[in-house]
C-alpha atoms as a PDB file:
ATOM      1  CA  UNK A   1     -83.346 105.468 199.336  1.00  0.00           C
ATOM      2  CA  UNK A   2     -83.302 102.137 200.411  1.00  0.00           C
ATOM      3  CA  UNK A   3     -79.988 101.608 202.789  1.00  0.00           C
ATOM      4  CA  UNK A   4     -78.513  98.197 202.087  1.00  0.00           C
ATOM      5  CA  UNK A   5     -76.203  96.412 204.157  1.00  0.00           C
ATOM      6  CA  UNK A   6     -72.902  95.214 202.897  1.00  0.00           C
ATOM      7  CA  UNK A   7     -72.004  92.646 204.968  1.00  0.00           C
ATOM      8  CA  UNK A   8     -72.865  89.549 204.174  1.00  0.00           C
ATOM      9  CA  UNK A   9     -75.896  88.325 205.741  1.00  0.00           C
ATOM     10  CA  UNK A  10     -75.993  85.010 207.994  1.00  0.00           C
ATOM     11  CA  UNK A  11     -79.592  82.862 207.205  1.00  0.00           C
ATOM     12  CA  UNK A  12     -81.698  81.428 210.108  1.00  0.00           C
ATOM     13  CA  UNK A  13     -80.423  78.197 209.220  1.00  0.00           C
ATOM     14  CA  UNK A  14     -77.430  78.778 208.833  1.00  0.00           C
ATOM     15  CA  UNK A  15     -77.039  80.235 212.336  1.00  0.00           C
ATOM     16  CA  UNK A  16     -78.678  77.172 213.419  1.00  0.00           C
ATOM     17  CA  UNK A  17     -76.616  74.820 212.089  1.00  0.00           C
ATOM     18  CA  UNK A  18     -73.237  77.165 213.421  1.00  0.00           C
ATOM     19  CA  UNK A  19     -75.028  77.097 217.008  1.00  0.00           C
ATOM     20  CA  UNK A  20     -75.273  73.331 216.783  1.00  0.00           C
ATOM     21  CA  UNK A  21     -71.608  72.643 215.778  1.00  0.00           C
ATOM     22  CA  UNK A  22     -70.505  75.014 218.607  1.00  0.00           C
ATOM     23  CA  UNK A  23     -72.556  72.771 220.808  1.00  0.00           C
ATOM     24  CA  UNK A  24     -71.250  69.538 219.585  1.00  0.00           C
ATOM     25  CA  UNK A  25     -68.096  70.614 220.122  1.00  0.00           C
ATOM     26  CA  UNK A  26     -68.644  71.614 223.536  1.00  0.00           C
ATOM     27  CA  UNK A  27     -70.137  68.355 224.268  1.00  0.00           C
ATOM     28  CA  UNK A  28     -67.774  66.774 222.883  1.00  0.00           C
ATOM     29  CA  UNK A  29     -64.389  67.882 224.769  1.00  0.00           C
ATOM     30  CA  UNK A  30     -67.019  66.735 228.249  1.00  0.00           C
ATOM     31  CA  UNK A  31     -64.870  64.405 230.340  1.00  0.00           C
ATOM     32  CA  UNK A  32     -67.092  63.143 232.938  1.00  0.00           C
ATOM     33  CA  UNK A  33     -69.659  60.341 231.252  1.00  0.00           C
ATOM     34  CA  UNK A  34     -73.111  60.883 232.183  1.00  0.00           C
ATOM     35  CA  UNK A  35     -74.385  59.782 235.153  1.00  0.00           C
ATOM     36  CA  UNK A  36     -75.529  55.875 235.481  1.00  0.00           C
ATOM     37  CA  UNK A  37     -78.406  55.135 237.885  1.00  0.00           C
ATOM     38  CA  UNK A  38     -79.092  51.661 238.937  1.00  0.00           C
ATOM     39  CA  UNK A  39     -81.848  50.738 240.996  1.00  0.00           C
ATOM     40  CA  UNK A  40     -82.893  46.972 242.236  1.00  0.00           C
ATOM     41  CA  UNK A  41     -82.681  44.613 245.264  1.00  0.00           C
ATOM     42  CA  UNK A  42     -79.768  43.516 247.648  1.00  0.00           C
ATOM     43  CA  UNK A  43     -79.787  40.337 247.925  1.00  0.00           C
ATOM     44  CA  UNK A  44     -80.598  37.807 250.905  1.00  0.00           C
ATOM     45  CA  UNK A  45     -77.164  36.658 252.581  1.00  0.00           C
ATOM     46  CA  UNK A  46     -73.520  37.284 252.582  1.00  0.00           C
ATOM     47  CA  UNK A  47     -71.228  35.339 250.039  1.00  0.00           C
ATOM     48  CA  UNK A  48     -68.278  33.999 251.155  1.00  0.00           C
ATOM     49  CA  UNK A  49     -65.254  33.611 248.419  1.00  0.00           C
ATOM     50  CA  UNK A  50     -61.928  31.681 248.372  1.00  0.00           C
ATOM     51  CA  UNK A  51     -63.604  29.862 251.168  1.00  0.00           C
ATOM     52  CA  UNK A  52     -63.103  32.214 254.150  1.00  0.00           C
ATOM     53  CA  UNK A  53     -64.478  31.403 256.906  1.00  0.00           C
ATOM     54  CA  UNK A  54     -63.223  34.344 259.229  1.00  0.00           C
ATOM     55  CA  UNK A  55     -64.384  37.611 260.766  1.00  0.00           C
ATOM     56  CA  UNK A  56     -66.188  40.807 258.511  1.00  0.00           C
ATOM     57  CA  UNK A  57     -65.672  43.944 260.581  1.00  0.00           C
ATOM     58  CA  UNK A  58     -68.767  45.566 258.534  1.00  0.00           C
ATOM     59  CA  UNK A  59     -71.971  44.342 259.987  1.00  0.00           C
ATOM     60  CA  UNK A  60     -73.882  44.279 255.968  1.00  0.00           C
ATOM     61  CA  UNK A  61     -77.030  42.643 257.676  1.00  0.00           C
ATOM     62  CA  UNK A  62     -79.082  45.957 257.379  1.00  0.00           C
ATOM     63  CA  UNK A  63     -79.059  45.950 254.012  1.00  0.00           C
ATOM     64  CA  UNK A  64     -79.927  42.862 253.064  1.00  0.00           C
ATOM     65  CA  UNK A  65     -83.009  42.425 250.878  1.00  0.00           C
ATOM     66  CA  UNK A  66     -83.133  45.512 250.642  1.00  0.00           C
ATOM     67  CA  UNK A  67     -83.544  47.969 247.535  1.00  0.00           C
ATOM     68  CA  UNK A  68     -81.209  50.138 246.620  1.00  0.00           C
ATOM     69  CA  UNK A  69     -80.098  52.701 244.412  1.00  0.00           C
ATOM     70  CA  UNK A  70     -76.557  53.126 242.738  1.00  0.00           C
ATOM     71  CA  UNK A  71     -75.019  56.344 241.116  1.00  0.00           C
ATOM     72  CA  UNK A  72     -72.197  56.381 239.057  1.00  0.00           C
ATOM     73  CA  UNK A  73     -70.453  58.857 237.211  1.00  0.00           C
ATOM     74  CA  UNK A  74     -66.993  57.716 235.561  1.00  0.00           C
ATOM     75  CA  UNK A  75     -64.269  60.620 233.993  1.00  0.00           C
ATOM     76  CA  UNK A  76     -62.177  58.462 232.128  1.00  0.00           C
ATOM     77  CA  UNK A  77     -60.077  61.418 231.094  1.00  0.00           C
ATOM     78  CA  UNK A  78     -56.280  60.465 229.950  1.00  0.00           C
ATOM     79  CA  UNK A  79     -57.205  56.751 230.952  1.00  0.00           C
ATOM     80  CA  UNK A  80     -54.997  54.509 228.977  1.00  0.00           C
ATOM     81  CA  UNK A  81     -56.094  50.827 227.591  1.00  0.00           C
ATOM     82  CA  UNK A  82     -54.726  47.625 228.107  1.00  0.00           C
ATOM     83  CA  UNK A  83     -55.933  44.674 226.701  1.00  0.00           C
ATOM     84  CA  UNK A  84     -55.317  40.898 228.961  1.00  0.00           C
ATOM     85  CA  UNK A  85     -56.207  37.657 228.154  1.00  0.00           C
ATOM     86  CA  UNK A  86     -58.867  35.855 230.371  1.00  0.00           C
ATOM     87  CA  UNK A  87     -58.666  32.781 232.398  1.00  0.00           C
ATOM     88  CA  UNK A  88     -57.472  29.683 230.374  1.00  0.00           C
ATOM     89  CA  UNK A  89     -60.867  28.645 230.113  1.00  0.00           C
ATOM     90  CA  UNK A  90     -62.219  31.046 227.873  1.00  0.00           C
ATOM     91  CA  UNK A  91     -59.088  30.691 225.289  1.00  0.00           C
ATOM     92  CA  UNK A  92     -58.903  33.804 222.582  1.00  0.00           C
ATOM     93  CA  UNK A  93     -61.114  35.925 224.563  1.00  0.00           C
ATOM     94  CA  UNK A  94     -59.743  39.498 226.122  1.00  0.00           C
ATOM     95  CA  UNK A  95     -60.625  42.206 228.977  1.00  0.00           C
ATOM     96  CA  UNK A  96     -59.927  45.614 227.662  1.00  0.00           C
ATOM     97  CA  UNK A  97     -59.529  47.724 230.753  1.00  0.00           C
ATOM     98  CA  UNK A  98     -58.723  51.431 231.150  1.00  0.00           C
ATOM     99  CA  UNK A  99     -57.134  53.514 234.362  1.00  0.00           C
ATOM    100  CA  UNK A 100     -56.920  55.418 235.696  1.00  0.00           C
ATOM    101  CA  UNK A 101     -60.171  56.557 236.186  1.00  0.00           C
ATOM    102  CA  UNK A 102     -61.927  58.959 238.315  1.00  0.00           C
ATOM    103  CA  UNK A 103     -65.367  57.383 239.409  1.00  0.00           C
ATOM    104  CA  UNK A 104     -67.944  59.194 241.928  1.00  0.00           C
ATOM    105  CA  UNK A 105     -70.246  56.959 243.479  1.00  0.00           C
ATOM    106  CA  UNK A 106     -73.805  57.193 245.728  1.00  0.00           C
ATOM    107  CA  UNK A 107     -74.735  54.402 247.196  1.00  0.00           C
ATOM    108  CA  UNK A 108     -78.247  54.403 248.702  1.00  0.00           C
ATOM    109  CA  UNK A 109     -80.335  51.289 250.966  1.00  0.00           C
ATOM    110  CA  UNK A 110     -83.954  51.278 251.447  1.00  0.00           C
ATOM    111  CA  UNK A 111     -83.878  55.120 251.273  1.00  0.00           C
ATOM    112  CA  UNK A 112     -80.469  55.645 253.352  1.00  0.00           C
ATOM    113  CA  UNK A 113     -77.091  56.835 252.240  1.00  0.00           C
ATOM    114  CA  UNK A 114     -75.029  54.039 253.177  1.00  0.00           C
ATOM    115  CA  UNK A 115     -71.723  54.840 251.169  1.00  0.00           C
ATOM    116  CA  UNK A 116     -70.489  57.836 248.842  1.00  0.00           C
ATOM    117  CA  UNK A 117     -66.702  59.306 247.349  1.00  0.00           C
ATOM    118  CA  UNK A 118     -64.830  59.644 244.557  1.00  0.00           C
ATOM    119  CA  UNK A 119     -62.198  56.513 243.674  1.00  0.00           C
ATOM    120  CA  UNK A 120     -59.290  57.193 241.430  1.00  0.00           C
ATOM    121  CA  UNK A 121     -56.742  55.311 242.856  1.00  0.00           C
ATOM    122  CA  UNK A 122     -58.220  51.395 242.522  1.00  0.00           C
ATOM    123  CA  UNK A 123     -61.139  51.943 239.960  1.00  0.00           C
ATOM    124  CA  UNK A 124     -61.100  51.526 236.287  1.00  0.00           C
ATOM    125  CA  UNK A 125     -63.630  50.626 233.336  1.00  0.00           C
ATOM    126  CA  UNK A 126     -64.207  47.375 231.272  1.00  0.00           C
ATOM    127  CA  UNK A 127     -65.415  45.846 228.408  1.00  0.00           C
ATOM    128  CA  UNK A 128     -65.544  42.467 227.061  1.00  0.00           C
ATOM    129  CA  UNK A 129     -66.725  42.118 223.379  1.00  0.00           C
ATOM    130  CA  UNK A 130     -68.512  38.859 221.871  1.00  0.00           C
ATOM    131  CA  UNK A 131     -67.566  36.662 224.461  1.00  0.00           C
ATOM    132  CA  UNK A 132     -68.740  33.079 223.775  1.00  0.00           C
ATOM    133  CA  UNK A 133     -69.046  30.659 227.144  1.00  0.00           C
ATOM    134  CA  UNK A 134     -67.704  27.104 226.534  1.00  0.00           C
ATOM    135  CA  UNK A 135     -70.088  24.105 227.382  1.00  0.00           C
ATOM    136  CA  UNK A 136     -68.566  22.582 230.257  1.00  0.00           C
ATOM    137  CA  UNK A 137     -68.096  26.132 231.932  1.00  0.00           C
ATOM    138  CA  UNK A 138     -68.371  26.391 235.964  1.00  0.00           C
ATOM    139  CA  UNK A 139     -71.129  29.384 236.250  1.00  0.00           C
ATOM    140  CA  UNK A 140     -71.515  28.818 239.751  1.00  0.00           C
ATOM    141  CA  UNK A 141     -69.753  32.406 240.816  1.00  0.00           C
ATOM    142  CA  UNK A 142     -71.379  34.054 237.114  1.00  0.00           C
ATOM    143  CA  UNK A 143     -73.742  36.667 237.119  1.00  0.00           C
ATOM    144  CA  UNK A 144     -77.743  35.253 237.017  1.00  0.00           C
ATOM    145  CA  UNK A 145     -78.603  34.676 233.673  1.00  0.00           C
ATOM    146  CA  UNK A 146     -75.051  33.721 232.077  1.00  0.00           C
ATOM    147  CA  UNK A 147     -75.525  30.457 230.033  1.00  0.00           C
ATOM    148  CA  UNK A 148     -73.286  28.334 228.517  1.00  0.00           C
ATOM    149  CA  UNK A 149     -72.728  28.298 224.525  1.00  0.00           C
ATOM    150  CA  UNK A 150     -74.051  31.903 224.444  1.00  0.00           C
ATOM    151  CA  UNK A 151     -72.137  34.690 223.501  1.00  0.00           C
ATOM    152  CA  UNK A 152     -72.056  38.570 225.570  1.00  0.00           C
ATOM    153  CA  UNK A 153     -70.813  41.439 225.604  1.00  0.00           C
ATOM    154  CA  UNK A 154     -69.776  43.194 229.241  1.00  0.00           C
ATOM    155  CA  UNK A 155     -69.554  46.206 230.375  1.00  0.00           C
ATOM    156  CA  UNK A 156     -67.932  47.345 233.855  1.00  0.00           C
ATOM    157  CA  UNK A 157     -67.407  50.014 236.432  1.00  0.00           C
ATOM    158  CA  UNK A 158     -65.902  49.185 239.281  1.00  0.00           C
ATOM    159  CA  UNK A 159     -64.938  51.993 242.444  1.00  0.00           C
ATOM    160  CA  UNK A 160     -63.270  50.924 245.027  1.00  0.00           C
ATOM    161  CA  UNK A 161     -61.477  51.915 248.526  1.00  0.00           C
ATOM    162  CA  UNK A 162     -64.410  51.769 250.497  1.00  0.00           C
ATOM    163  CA  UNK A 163     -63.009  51.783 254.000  1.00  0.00           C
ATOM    164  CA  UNK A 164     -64.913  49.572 256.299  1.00  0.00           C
ATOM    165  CA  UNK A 165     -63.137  48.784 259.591  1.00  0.00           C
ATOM    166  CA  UNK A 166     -59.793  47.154 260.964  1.00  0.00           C
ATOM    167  CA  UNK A 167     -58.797  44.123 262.932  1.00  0.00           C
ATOM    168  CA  UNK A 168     -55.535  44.138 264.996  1.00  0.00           C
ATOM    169  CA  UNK A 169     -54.977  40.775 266.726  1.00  0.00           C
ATOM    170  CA  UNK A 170     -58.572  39.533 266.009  1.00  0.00           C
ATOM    171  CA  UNK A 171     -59.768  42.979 267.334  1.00  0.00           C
ATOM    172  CA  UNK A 172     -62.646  44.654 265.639  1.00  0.00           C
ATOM    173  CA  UNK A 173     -61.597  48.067 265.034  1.00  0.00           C
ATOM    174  CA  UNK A 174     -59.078  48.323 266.869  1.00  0.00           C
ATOM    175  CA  UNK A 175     -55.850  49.774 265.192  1.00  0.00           C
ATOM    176  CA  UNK A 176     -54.076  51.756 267.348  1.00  0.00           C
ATOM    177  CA  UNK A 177     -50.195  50.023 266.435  1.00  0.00           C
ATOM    178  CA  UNK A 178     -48.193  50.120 263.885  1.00  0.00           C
ATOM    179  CA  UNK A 179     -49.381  49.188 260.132  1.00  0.00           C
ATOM    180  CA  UNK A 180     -47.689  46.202 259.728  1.00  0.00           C
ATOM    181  CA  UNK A 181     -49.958  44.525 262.417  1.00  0.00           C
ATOM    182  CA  UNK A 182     -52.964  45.817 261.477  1.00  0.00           C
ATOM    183  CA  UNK A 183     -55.479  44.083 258.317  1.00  0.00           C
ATOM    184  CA  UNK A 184     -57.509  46.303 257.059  1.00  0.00           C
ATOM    185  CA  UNK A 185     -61.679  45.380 255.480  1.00  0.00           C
ATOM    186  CA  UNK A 186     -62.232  47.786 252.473  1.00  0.00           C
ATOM    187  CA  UNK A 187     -65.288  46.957 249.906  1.00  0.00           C
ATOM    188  CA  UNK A 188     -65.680  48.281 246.279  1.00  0.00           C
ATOM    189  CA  UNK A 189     -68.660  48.271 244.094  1.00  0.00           C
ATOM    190  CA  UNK A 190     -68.320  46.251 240.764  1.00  0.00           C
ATOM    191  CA  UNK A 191     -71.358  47.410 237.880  1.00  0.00           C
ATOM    192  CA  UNK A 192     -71.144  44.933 236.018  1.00  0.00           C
ATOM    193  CA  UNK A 193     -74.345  44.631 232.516  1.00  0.00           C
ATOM    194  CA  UNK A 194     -74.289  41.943 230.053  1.00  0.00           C
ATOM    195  CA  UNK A 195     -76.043  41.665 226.351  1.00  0.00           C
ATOM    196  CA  UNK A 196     -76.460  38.730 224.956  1.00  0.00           C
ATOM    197  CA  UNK A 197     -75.387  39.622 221.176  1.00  0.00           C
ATOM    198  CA  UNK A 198     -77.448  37.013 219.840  1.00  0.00           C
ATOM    199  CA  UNK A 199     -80.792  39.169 220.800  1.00  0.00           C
ATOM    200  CA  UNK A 200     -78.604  42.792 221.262  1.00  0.00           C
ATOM    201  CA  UNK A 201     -74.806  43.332 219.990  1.00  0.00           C
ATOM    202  CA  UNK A 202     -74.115  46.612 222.365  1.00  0.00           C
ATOM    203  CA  UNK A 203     -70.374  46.815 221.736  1.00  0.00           C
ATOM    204  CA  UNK A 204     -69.178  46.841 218.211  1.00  0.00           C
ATOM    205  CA  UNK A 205     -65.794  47.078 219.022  1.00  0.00           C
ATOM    206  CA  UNK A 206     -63.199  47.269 221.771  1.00  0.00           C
ATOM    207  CA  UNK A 207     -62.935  50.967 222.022  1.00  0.00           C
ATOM    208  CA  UNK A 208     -63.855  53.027 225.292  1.00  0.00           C
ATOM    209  CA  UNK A 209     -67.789  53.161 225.183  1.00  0.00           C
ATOM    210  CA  UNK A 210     -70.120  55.772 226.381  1.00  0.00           C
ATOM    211  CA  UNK A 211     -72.584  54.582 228.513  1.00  0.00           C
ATOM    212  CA  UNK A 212     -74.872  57.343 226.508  1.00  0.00           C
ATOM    213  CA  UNK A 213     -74.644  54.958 223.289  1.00  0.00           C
ATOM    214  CA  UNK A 214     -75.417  51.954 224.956  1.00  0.00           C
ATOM    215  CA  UNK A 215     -79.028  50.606 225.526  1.00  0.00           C
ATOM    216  CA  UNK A 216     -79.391  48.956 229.312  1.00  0.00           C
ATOM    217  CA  UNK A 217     -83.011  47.874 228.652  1.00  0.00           C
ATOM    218  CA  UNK A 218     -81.992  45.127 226.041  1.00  0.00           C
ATOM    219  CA  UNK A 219     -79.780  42.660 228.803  1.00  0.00           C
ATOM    220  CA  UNK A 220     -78.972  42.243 232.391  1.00  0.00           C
ATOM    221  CA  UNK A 221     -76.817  43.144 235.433  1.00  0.00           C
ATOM    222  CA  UNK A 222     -76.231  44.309 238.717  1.00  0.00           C
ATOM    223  CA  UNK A 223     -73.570  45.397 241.182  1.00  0.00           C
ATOM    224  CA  UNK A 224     -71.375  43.169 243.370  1.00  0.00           C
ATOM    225  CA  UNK A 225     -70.371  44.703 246.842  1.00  0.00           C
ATOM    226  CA  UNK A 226     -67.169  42.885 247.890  1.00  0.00           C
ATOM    227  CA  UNK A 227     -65.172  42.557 250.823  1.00  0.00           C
ATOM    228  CA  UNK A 228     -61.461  42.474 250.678  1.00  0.00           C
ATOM    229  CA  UNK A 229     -59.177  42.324 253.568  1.00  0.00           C
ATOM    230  CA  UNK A 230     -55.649  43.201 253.556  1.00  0.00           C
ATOM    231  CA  UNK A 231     -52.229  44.427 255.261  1.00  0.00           C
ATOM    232  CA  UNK A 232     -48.886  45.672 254.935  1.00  0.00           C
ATOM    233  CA  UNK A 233     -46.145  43.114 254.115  1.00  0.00           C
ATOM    234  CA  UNK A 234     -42.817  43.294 255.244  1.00  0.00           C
ATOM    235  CA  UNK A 235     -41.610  44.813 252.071  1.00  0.00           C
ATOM    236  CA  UNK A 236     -43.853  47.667 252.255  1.00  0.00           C
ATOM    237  CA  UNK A 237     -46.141  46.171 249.886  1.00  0.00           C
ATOM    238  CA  UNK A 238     -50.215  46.306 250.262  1.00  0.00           C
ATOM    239  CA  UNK A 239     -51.482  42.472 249.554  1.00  0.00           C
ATOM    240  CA  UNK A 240     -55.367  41.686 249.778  1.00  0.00           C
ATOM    241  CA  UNK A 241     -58.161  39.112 248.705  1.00  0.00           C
ATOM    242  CA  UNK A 242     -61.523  39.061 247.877  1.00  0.00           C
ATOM    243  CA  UNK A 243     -63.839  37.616 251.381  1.00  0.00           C
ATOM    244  CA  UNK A 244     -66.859  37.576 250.243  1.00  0.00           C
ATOM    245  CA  UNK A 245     -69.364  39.409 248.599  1.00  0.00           C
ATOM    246  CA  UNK A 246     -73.295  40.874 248.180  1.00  0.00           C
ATOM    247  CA  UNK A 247     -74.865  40.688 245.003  1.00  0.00           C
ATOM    248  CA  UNK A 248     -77.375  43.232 244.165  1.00  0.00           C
ATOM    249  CA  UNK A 249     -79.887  42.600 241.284  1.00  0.00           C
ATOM    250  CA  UNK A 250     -80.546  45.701 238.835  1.00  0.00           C
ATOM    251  CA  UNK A 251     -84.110  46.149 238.012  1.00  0.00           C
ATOM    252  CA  UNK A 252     -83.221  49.026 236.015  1.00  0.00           C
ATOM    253  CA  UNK A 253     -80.397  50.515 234.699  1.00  0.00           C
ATOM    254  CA  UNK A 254     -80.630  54.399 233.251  1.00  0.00           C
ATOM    255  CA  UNK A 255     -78.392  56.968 232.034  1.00  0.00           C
ATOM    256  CA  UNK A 256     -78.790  60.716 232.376  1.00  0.00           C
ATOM    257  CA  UNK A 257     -79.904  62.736 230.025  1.00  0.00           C
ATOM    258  CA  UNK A 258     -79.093  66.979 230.277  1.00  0.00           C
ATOM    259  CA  UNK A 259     -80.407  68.671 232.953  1.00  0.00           C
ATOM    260  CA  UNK A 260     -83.767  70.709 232.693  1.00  0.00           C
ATOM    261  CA  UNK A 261     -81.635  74.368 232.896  1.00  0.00           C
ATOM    262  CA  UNK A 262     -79.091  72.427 230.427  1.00  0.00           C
ATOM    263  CA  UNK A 263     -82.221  72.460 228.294  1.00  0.00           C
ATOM    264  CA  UNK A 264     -83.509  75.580 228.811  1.00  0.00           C
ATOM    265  CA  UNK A 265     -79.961  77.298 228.186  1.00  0.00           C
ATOM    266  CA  UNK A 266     -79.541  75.499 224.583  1.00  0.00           C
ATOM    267  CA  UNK A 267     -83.177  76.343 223.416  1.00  0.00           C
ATOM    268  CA  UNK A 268     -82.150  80.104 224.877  1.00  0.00           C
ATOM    269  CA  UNK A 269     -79.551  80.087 222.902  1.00  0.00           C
ATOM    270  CA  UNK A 270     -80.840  78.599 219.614  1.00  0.00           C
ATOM    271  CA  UNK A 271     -83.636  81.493 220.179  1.00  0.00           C
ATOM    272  CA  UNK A 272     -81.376  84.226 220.614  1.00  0.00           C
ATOM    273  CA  UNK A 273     -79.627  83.362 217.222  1.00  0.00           C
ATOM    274  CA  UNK A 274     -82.871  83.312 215.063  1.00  0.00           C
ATOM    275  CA  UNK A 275     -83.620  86.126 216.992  1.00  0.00           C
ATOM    276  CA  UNK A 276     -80.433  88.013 215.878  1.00  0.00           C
ATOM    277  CA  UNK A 277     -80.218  86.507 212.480  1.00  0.00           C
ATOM    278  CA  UNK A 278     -84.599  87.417 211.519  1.00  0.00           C
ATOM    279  CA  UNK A 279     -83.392  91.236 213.104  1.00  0.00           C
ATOM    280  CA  UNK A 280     -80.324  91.424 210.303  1.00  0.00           C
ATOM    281  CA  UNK A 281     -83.149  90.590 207.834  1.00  0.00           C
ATOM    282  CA  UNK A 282     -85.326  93.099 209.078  1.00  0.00           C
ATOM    283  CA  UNK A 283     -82.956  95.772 208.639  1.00  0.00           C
ATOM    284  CA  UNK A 284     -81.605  95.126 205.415  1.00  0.00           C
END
């Protein structure tokens, strides 16, 4: 006689579709974004900003014209969003920023680590959504490619505390006093990518994006690597500025996709449940 199993049965497809949801759900309760990989060129010279005209203790003249490669991976775990107005010049128009956020960086010139860490305590990630330039608007400090009367959306990472050097008394390096004399030259790297909506509309709201969902072959960007110097005031308070700056021109811009052994363990998986599910059959 013909033994028949009780239980009810689980279909092929049916395990499928349960290994999938487990899946999703894993994926989904990931912190970290994937990683971002931007590769292009330094460029040519040294930008001074706010019109300083003083000394950099970072000599940035070896990487100049250059290429280089960025990596970026941002964990914007329990990051909370604000929401500020811009300049007066772009009137009705908001940056919606979130921080804390955890952001590891690699930062690689003409095939040499020049810079790598983790930020969490001056990084954070923007967005700017359908932001129209007014005719009229100084683009002299904007990104390559940023024309007036068009509209954009932005999207920004931006680590920071990048320690550089010191100055005590005009002093290269040399910081061996108390705080309050010294000033301090940090840098942070600002990935900044632009769409123009009118040919791409890559943010369709002001929510947190994923850098997953968002296509980086369809506008334009690059990193900025700025120089900021500053010191401890007498109130205890850190003050700085922006010195001046390198741009560096993305060629590319891609974003990680699962690893090879990520791969190999999902298709593993989905095998062992037909595998399980075609053996119930067989012994029914």
């Amino acid at each position: 006689m013909k033994r028949v199993n009780t239980n009810k049965q689980v279909g092929l497809r049916q395990s499928l579709l349960l290994a999938g949801l487990v899946m999703a759900s894993v994926g989904a309760q990931a912190a970290p974004f994937p990683k971002i990989t931007v590769t292009g060129v330094v460029g040519d010279s040294l930008y001074n900003v706010n019109g300083y005209t003083g000394s950099i203790a970072y000599d940035p003249s070896a990487m100049l014209g250059k290429n280089f490669t960025l990596e970026l991976i941002a964990d914007a775990a329990g990051a909370v969003k604000t929401s500020t107005e811009l300049l007066p010049e772009f009137p009705g128009e908001f940056e919606n920023r979130w921080e804390p956020v955890t952001v590891s960086y690699t930062l690689m010139v003409d095939g040499m680590l020049k810079f790598s860490g983790t930020d969490s305590q001056y990084t954070d990630i923007r967005t700017i959504n359908d932001l129209t330039v007014p005719v009229g608007t100084d683009l002299s400090e904007a990104p390559g490619g940023i024309e007036e009367g068009r509209t954009y959306d932005l999207f920004t990472i931006a680590p920071s505390g990048i320690y550089l050097g010191c100055f005590d008394g005009g002093t290269s390096n040399g910081c061996n006093d108390s705080e309050s004399n010294n000033v301090y030259e940090t840098a942070s790297i600002v990935f900044d990518y632009f769409w123009d909506t009118a040919i791409y509309n890559a943010l369709a709201d002001t929510n947190l994006p994923d850098p997953a969902n968002l296509d980086f072959t369809k506008g334009f960007g690059g990193a900025d690597f700025n120089f900021n110097h500053w010191s401890e005031d007498p109130s205890d308070e850190f003050n700085g500025n922006d010195i001046a700056r390198i741009y560096l021109t993305a060629t590319s811009v891609t974003v990680a996709v699962p690893e090879p052994e990520t791969w190999a363990m999902m298709l593993a998986g989905l095998g062992l449940v037909g595998w399980s599910a075609m053996r119930r059959r067989a012994t029914v």
